[in-house]
Protein backbone atom coordinates (compact mmCIF):
# COMPACT_ATOMS: atom_id res chain seq x y z
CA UNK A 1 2.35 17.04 5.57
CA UNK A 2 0.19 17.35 2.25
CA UNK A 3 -2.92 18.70 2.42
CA UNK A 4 -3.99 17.34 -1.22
CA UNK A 5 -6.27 13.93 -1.08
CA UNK A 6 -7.09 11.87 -3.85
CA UNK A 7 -10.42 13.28 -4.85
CA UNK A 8 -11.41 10.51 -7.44
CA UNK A 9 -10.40 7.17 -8.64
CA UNK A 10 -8.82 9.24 -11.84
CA UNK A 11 -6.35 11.17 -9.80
CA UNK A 12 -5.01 7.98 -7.75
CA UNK A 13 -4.86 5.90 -11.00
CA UNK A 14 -2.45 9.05 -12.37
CA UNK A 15 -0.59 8.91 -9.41
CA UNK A 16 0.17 4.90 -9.62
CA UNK A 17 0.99 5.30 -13.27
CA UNK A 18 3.01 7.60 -12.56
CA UNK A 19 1.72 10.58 -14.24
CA UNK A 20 2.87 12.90 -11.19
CA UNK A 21 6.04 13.38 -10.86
CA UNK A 22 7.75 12.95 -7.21
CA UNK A 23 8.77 16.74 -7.85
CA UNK A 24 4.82 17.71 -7.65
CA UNK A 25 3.22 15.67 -4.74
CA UNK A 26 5.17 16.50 -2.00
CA UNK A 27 6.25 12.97 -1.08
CA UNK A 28 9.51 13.23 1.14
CA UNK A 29 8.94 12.88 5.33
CA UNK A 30 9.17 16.33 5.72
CA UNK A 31 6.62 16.82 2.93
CA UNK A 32 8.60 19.25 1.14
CA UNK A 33 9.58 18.92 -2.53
CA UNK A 34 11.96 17.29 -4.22
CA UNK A 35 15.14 19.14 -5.74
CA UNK A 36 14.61 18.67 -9.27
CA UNK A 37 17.81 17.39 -10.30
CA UNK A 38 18.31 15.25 -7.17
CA UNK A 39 19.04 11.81 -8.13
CA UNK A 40 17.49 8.83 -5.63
CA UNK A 41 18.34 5.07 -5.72
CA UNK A 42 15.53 3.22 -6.49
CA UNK A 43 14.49 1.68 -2.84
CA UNK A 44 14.32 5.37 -1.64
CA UNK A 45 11.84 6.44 -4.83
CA UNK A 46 9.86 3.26 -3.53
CA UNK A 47 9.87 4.61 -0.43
CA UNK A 48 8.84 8.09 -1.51
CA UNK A 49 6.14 6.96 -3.74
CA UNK A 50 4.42 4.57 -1.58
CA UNK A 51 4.37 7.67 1.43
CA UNK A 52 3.27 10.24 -1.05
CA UNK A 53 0.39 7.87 -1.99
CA UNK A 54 -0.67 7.13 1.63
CA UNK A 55 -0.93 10.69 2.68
CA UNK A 56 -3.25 11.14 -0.24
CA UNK A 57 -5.60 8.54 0.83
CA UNK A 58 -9.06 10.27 2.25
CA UNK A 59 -9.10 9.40 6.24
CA UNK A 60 -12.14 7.03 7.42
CA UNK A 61 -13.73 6.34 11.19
CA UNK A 62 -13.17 2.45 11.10
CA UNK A 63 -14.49 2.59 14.43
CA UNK A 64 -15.35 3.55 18.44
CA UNK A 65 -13.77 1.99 21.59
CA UNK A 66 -16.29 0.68 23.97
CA UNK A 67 -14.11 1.38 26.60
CA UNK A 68 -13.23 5.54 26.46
CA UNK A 69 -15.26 5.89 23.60
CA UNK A 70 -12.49 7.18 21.16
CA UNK A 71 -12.72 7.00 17.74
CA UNK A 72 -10.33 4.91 15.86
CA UNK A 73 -9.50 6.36 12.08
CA UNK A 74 -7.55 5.43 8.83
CA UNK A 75 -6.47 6.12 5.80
CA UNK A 76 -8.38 4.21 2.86
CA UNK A 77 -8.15 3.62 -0.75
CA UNK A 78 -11.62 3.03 -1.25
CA UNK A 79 -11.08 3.47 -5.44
CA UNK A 80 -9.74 -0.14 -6.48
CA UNK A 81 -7.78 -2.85 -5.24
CA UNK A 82 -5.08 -2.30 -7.61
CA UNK A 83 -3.91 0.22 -4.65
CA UNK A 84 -0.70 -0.68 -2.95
CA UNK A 85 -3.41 -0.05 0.62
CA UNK A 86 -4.79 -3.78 -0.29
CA UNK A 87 -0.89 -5.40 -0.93
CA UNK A 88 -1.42 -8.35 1.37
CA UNK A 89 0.76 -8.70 4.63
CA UNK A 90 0.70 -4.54 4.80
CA UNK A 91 -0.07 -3.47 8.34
CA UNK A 92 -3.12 -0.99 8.99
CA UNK A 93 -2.25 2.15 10.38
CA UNK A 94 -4.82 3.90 12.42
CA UNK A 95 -5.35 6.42 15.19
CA UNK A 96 -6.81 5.48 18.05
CA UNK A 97 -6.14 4.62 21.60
CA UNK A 98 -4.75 2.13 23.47
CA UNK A 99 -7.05 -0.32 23.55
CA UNK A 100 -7.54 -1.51 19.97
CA UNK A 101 -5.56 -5.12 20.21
CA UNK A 102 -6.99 -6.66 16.40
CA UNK A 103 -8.59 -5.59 12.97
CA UNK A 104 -10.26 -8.74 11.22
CA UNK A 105 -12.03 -7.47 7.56
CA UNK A 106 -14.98 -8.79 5.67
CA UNK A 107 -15.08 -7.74 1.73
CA UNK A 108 -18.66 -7.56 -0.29
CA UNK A 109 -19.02 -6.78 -3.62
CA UNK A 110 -17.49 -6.52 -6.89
CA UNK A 111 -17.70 -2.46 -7.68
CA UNK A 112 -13.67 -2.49 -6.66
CA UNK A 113 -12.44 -5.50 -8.23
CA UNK A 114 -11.35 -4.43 -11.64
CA UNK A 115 -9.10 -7.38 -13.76
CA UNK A 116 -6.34 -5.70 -15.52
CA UNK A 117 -5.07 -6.95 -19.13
CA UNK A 118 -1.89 -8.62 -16.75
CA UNK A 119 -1.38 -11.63 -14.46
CA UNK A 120 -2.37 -10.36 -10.93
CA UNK A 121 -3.47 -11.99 -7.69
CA UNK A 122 -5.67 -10.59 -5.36
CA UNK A 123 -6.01 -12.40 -1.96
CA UNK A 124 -10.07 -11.11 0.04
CA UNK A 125 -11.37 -12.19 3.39
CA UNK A 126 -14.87 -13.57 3.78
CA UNK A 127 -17.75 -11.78 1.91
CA UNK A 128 -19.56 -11.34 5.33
CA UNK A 129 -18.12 -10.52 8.84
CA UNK A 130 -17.57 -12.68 11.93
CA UNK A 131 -16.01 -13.23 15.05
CA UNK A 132 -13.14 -15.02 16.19
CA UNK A 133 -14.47 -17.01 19.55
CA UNK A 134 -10.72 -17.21 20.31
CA UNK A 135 -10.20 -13.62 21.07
CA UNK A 136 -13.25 -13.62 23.08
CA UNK A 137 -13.22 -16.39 25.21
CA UNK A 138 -9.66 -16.71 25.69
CA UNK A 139 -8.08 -13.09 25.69
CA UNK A 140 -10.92 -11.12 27.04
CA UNK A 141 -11.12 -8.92 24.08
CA UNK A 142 -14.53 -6.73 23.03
CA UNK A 143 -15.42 -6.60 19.51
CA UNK A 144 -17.13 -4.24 17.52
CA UNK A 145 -18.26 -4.17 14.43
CA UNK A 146 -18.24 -1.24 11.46
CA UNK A 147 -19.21 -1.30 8.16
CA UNK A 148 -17.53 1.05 5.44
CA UNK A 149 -19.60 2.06 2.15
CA UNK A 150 -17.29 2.23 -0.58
CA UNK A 151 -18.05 2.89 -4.30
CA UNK A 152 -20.25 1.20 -6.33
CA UNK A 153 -22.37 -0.53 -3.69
CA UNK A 154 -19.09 -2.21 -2.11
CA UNK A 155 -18.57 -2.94 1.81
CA UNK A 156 -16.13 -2.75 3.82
CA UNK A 157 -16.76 -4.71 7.30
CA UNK A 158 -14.24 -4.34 10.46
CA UNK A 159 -14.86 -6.38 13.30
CA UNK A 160 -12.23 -4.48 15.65
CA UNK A 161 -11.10 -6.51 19.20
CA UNK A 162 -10.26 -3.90 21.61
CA UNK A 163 -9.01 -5.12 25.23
CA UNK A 164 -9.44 -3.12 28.72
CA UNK A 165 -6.16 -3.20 29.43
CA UNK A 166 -4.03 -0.64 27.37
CA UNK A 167 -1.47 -1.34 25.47
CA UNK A 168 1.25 0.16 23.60
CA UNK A 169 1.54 -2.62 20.90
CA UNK A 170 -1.50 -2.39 18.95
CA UNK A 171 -0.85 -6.18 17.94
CA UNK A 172 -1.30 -7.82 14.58
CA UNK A 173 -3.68 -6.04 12.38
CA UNK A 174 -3.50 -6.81 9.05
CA UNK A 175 -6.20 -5.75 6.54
CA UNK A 176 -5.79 -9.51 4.91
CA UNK A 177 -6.50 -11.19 8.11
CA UNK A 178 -5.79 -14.70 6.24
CA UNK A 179 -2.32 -13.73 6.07
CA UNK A 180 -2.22 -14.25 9.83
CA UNK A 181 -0.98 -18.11 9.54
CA UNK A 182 -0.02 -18.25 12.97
CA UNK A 183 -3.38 -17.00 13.68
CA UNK A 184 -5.07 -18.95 10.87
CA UNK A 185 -4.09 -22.62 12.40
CA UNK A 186 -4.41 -21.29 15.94
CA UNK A 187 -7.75 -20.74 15.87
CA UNK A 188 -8.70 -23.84 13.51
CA UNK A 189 -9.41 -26.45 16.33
CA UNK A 190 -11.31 -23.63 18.30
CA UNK A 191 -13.32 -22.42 15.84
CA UNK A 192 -11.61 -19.69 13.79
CA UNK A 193 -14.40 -18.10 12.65
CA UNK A 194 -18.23 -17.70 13.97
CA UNK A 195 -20.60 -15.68 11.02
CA UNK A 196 -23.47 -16.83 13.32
CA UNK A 197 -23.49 -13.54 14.95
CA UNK A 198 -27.18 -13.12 16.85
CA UNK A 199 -25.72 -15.17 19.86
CA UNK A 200 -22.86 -12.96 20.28
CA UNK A 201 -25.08 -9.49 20.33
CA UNK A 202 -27.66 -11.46 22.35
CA UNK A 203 -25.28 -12.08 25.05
CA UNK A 204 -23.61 -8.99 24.70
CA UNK A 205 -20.46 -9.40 24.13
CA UNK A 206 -20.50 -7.62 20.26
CA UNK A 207 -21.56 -4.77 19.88
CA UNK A 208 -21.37 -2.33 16.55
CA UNK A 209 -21.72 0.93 14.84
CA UNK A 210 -23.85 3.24 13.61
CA UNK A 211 -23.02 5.72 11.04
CA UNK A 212 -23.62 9.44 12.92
CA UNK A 213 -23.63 12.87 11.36
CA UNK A 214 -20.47 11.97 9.03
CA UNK A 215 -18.49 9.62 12.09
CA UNK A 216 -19.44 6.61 13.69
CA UNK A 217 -21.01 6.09 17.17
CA UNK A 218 -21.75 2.69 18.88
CA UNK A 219 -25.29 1.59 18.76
CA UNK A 220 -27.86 0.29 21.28
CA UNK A 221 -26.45 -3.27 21.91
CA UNK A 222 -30.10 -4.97 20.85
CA UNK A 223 -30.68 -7.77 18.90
CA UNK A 224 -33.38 -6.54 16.92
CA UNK A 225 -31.98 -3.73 15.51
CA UNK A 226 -28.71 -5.37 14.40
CA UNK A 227 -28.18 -5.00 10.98
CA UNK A 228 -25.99 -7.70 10.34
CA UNK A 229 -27.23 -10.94 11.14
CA UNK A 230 -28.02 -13.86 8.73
CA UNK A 231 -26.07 -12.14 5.67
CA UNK A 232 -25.51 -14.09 2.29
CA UNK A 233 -21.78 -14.97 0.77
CA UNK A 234 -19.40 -16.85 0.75
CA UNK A 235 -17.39 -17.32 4.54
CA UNK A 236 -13.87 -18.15 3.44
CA UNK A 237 -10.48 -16.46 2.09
CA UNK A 238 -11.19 -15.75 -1.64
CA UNK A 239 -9.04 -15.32 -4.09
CA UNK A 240 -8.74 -13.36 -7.04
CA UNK A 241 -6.59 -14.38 -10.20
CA UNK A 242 -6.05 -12.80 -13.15
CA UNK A 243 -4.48 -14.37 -16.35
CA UNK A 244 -3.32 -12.84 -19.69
CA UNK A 245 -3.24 -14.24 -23.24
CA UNK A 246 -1.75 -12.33 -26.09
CA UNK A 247 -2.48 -12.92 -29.84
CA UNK A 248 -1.94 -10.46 -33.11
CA UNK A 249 -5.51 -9.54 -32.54
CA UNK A 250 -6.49 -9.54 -29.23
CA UNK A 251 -5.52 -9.48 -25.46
CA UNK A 252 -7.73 -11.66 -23.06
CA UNK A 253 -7.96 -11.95 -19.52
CA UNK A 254 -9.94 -14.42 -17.63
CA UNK A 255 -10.49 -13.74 -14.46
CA UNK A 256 -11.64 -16.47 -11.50
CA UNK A 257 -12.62 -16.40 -8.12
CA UNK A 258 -11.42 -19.35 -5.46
CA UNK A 259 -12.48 -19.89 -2.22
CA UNK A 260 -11.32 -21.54 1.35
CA UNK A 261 -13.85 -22.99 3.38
CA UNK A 262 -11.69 -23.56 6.34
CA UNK A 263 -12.70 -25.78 9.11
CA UNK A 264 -14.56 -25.12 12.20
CA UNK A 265 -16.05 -22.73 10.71
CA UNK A 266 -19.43 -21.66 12.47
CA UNK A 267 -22.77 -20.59 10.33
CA UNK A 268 -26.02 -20.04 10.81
CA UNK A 269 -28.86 -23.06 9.10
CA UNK A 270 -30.00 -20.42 6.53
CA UNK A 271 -25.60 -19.49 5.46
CA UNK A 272 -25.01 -23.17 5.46
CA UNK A 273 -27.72 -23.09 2.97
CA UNK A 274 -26.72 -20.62 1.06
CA UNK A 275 -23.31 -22.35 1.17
CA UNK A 276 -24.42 -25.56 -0.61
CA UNK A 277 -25.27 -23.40 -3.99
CA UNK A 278 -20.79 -23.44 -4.56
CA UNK A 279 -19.37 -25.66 -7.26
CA UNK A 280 -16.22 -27.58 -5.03
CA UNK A 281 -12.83 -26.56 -7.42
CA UNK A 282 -11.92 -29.71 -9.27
CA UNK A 283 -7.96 -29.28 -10.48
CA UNK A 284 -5.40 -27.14 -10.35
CA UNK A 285 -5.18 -24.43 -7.57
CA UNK A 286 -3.54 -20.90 -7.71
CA UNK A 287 -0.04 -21.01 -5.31
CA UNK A 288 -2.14 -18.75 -3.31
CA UNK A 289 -4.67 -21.14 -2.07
CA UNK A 290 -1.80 -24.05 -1.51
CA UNK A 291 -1.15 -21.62 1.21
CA UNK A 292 -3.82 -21.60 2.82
CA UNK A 293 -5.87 -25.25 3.14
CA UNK A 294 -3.89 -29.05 3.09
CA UNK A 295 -7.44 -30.79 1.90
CA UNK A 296 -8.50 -29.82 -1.68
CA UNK A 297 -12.15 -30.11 -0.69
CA UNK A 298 -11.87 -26.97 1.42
CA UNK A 299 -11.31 -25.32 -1.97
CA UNK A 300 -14.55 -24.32 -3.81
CA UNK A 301 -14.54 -22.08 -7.39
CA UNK A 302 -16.74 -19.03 -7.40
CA UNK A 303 -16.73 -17.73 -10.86
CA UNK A 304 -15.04 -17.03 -13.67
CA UNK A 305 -15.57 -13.88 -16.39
CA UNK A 306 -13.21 -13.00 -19.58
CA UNK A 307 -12.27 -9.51 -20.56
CA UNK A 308 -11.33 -8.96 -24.62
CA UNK A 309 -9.50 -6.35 -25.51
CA UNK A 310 -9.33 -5.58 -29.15
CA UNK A 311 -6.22 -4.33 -30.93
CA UNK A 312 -7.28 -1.52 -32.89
CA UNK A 313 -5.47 -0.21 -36.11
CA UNK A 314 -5.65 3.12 -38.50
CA UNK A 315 -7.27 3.00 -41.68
CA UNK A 316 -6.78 4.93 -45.58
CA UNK A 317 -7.79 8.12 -43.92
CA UNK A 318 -5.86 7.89 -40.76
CA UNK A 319 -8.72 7.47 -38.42
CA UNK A 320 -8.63 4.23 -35.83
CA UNK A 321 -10.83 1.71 -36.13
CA UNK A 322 -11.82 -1.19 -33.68
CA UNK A 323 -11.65 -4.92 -35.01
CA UNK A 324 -14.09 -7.05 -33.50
CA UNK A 325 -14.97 -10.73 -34.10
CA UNK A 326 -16.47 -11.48 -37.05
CA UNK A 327 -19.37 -13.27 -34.59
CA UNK A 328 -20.72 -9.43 -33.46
C-alpha cells in the first residue's frame, strides 16, 4: 500500500486531471507500479485510478462505539466535491467493529462546493444533523453523533447507528443517505427524520463526540453541554446543479440550489422558523429532485449565483489580455 496522501487540494485536483500518470502513484492492488508499456482496457484503468485515488485520501475518526469503545475511521476527501468520494450511491468504507449498523450525513457550508464551467449535479443531505426515530425505536440501534471540520469553515456531521448485537454486515451506509429510497419511503409515515435533537440527549438515547488530542472520544451524555441543538439550515436533500452556456466571448455557469422538504419531518419551533424564510420552487425541477418527492410543494429553491468566465486573447505584442464587459 502507498504511503503518499494527498497533502492539498492542488495535488488531488492533479491527480483527477490526470496529471499523474498511473506509472507514478502506485495504483494496482498490490501497490506496485505499473509496467510502462503495459497496455490496460479501459474498465481496468477505471479501476486503477479510482483505488489509487482512495488510498491517497487522508484517514479521519468519523467516530466511537458506545458499546467497546472502538474507534471507527475513514478515508475522506475533504478538498471538493468534485471528488469521485462524494459520487452518490458509493458505499463508505470504514474501520471499525462490529457494531456500526448505519452512517446518515449532514452537509454545512459552501467552502467545498465549487461550480465548474460544465453541467454537473451534485446531490447533499440536510444542512444540519438528525435522527432517524425508526432506527431507534424499532431496531434498537444507538446513535452517535460526530462532527468533521473540513476546509473553509465546512462541516461534516455523522450521526452513526451502532447496534449491541455484532454483526458482520455493516448494512447500508451510504454517504448520500437520500439515495437510500427504500429507506427514504420507509421511514416517511414514521417520521424519517427528527432535527429536534434535545429530547433525544435528554433521554439518553444520543449521545456524541468530542474532538480529543487529534481523535474523537464520546462526551458526557448532558444536555447542557450539547453542542448541537437548535442549529439553523435547511432540513432536506439539496441539490446542486450546474449549467453551462457558451458564446464567442464568454462561458457562464449558473449555479442553483434545490431543496426537499420531505414529510414527517420533525423540527424544533425556532427551525420551523427559520424554515419559513425559503422561496417554494415554482417550475421546472432538475431529474434529480423528480426522484426524490411526488408533491411539487415539497420542493423549495435555495439560491442561485452565476460564474463568467472571460475568453481571453493575445494582443500586437503577444501578451494576453482579458476582455471584460464593457459595463466594468
Amino acid at each position: 500500500m502507498t504511503k503518499y496522501r494527498f497533502r492539498c487540494k492542488a495535488e488531488r485536483d492533479d491527480y483527477l486531471n490526470g496529471r499523474l500518470a498511473l506509472t507514478e502513484i502506485d495504483a494496482t492492488p498490490t501497490g506496485r507500479t505499473l509496467p510502462p508499456k503495459l497496455r490496460i482496457d479501459d474498465f481496468t484503468a477505471e479501476l486503477l485510478f479510482r483505488r489509487g485515488y482512495s488510498l491517497r485520501l487522508p484517514e479521519w475518526p468519523l467516530s466511537v462505539c458506545p458499546f467497546c469503545d472502538s474507534p471507527v475511521k475513514s478515508r475522506i476527501d475533504p478538498f471538493g466535491l468534485d471528488g469521485p468520494w462524494w459520487e452518490r450511491n458509493k458505499p463508505i468504507t470504514f474501520k471499525g467493529c462490529s457494531h456500526v449498523t448505519v452512517i446518515h450525513t449532514a452537509y454545512r457550508g459552501g467552502g467545498l462546493i465549487e461550480h465548474p464551467l460544465k453541467d454537473v449535479t451534485v446531490r447533499l443531505g440536510p444542512e444540519m444533523p438528525f435522527v432517524t426515530p425508526c432506527l431507534v425505536d424499532s431496531y434498537g440501534l444507538k446513535p452517535v453523533l460526530s462532527e468533521i471540520p473540513l476546509t473553509n469553515g465546512d462541516s461534516l456531521f455523522l450521526t452513526v447507528y451502532f447496534s449491541v448485537e455484532r454483526s458482520d454486515d455493516h448494512g447500508p451506509c451510504s454517504i448520500d443517505h437520500a439515495a437510500d429510497h427504500i429507506l427514504l419511503h420507509m421511514f416517511r409515515s414514521q417520521g424519517f427524520r427528527d432535527f429536534d435533537l434535545f429530547p433525544w440527549v435528554e433521554c439518553g438515547a444520543l449521545q456524541w463526540c468530542e474532538a480529543h488530542e487529534g481523535s474523537l472520544r464520546l462526551a458526557d451524555a448532558t444536555s447542557e453541554k450539547f453542542p448541537y441543538g437548535d442549529m439553523r439550515g435547511f432540513p432536506g436533500t439539496r441539490v446542486l446543479q450546474s449549467r453551462t452556456t457558451t458564446s464567442a466571448m464568454k462561458k457562464a455557469t449558473t449555479a442553483t440550489s434545490w431543496g426537499v422538504l420531505e414529510p414527517g419531518t420533525n423540527l424544533s419551533p425556532a427551525q420551523k422558523a427559520n424554515v419559513s424564510r425559503y422561496q417554494q420552487a415554482d417550475g421546472a425541477f432538475p431529474p434529480e429532485i423528480y426522484d426524490l418527492c411526488s408533491d411539487p410543494r415539497e420542493v423549495f429553491h435555495l439560491g442561485e449565483e452565476e460564474q463568467v468566465h472571460w475568453h481571453t486573447m493575445p494582443d500586437a505584442d503577444g501578451k494576453v489580455i482579458q476582455l471584460w464587459p464593457e459595463s466594468t
